[in-house]
C-alpha atoms as a PDB file:
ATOM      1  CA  UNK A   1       0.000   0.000   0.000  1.00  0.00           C
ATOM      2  CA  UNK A   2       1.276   3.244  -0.551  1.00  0.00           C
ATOM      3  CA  UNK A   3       0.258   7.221   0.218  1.00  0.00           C
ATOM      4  CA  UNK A   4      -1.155   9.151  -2.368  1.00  0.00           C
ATOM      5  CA  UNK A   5       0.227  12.942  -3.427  1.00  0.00           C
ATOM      6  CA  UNK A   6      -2.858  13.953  -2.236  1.00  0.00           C
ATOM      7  CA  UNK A   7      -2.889  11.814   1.204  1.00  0.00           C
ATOM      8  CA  UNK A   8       0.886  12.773   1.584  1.00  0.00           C
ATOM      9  CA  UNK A   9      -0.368  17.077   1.171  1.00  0.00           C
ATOM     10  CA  UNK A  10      -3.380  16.549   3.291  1.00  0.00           C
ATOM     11  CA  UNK A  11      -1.040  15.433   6.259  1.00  0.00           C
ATOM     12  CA  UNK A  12       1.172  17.936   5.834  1.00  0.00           C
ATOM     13  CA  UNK A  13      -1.317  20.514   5.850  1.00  0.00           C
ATOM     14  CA  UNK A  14      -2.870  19.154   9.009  1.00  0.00           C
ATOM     15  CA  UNK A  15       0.220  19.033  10.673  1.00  0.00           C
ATOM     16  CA  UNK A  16       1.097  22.751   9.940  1.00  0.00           C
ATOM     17  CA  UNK A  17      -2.540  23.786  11.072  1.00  0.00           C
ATOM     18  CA  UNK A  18      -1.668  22.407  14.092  1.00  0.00           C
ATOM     19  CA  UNK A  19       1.664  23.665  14.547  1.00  0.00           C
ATOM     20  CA  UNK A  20       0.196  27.293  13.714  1.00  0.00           C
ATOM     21  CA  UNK A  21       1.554  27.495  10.518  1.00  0.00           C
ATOM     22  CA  UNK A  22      -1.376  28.175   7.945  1.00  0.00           C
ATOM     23  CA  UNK A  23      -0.296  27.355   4.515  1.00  0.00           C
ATOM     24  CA  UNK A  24      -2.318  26.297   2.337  1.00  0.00           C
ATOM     25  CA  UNK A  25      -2.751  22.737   0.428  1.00  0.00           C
ATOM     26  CA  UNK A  26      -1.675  24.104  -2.974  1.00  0.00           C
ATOM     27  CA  UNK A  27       1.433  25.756  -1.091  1.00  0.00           C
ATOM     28  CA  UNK A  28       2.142  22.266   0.337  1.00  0.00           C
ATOM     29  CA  UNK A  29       1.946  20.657  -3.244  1.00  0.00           C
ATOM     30  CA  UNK A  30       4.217  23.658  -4.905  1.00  0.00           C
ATOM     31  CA  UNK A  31       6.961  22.973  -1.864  1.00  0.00           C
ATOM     32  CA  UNK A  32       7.267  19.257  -2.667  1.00  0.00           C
ATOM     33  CA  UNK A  33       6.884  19.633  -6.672  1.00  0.00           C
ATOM     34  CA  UNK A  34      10.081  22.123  -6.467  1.00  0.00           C
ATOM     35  CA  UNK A  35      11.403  19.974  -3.464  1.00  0.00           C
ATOM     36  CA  UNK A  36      11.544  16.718  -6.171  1.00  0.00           C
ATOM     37  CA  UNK A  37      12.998  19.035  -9.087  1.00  0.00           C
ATOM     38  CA  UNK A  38      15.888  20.128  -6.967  1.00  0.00           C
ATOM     39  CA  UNK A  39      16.345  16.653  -6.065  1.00  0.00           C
ATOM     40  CA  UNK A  40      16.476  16.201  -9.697  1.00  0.00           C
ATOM     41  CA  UNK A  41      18.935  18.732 -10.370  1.00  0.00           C
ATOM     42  CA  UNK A  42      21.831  17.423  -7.141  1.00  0.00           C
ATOM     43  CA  UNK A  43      20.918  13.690  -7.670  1.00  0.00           C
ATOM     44  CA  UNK A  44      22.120  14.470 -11.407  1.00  0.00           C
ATOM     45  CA  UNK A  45      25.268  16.288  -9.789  1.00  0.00           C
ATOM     46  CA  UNK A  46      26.060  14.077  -7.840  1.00  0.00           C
ATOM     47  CA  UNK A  47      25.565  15.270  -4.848  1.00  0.00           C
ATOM     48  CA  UNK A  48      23.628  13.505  -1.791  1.00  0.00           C
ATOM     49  CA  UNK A  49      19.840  14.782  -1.036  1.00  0.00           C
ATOM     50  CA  UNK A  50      18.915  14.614   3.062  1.00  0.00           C
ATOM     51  CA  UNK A  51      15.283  13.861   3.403  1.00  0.00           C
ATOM     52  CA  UNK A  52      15.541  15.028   7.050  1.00  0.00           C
ATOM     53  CA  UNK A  53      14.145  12.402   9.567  1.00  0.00           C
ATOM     54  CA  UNK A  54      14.159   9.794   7.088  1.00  0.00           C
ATOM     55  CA  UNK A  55      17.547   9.620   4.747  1.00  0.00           C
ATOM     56  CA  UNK A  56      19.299  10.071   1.939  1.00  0.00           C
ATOM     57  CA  UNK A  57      18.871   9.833  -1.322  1.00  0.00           C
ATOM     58  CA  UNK A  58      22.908   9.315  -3.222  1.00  0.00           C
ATOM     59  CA  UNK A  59      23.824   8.750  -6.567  1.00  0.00           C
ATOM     60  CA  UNK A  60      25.318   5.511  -7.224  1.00  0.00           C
ATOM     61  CA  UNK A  61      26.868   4.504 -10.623  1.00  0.00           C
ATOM     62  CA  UNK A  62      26.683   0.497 -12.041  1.00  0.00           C
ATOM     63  CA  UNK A  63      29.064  -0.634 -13.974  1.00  0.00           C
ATOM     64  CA  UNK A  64      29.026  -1.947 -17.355  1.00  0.00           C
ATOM     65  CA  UNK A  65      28.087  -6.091 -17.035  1.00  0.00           C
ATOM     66  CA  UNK A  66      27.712  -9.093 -18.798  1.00  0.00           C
ATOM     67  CA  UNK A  67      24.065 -11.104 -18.338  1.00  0.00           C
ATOM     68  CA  UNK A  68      22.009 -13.861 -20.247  1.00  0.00           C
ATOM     69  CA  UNK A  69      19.048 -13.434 -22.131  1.00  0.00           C
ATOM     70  CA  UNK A  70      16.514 -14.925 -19.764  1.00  0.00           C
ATOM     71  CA  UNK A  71      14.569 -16.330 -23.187  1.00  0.00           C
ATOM     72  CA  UNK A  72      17.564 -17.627 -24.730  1.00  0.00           C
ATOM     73  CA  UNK A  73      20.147 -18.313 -22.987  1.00  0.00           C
ATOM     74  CA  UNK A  74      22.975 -16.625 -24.664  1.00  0.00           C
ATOM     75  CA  UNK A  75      25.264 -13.770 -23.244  1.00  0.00           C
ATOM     76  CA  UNK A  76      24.273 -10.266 -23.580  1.00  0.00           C
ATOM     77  CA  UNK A  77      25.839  -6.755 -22.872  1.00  0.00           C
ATOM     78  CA  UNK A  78      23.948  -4.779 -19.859  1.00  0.00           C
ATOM     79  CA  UNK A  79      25.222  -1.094 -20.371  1.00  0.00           C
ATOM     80  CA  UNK A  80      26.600   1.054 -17.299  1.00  0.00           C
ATOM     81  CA  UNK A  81      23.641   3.121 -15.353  1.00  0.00           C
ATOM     82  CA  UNK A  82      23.043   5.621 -12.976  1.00  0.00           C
ATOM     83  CA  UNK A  83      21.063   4.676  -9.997  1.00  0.00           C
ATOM     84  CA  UNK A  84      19.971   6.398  -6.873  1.00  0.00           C
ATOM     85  CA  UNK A  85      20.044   4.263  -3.461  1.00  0.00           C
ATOM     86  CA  UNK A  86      18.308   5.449  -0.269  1.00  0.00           C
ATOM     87  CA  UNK A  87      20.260   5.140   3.160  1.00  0.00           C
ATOM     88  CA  UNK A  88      17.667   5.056   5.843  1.00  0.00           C
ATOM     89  CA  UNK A  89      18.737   7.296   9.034  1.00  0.00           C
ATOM     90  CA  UNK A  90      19.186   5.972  12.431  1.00  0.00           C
ATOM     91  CA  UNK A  91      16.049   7.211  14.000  1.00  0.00           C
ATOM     92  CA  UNK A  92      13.762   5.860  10.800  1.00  0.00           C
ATOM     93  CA  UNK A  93      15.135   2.346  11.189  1.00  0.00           C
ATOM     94  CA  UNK A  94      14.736   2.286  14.920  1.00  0.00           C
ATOM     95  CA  UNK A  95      10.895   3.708  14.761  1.00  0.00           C
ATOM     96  CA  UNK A  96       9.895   0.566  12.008  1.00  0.00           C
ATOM     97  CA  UNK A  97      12.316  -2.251  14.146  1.00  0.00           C
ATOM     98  CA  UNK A  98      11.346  -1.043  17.194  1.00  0.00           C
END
């Protein structure tokens, strides 16, 4: 199961009402469209990008490999790719494993 954009705005929202910070739901939803597209822009740097309380997200790089063709059997080149790996902080891994 996973949370919605909308579920994910709605709790933030509630959370800042609470707080006493009134923004509003489209506010929310602007701060984590421009939040993901300067993501975007360090992942493709290279840098690291601290999702405070929960992580990081860091670029990793996979090198060039050589696999089988599940259907056929026969050796195939897997080209080099970029990937991004999270790295769970201390305090997230302690809250789901207790």
């Amino acid at each position: 199961m996973s949370v919605s954009k909308k579920e994910l705005v709605d709790t933030i929202h509630n959370e800042l009402q609470v707080t006493g910070t009134p923004i509003s739901k489209a506010q929310v939803a602007a701060v984590l469209e421009r939040f993901g597209a300067a993501a975007i822009r360090a992942l493709e740097m290279g840098f690291d990008v601290p999702l405070p309380g929960l992580g990081k997200l860091k670029p990793t790089e996979r090198a060039a490999r050589t696999g089988r063709n599940p259907a056929t059997g026969e050796p195939m080149s897997i080209p080099a790719k970029r990937l991004v790996k999270f790295a769970e902080a201390k305090a997230l891994s302690e809250a789901l494993n207790g």
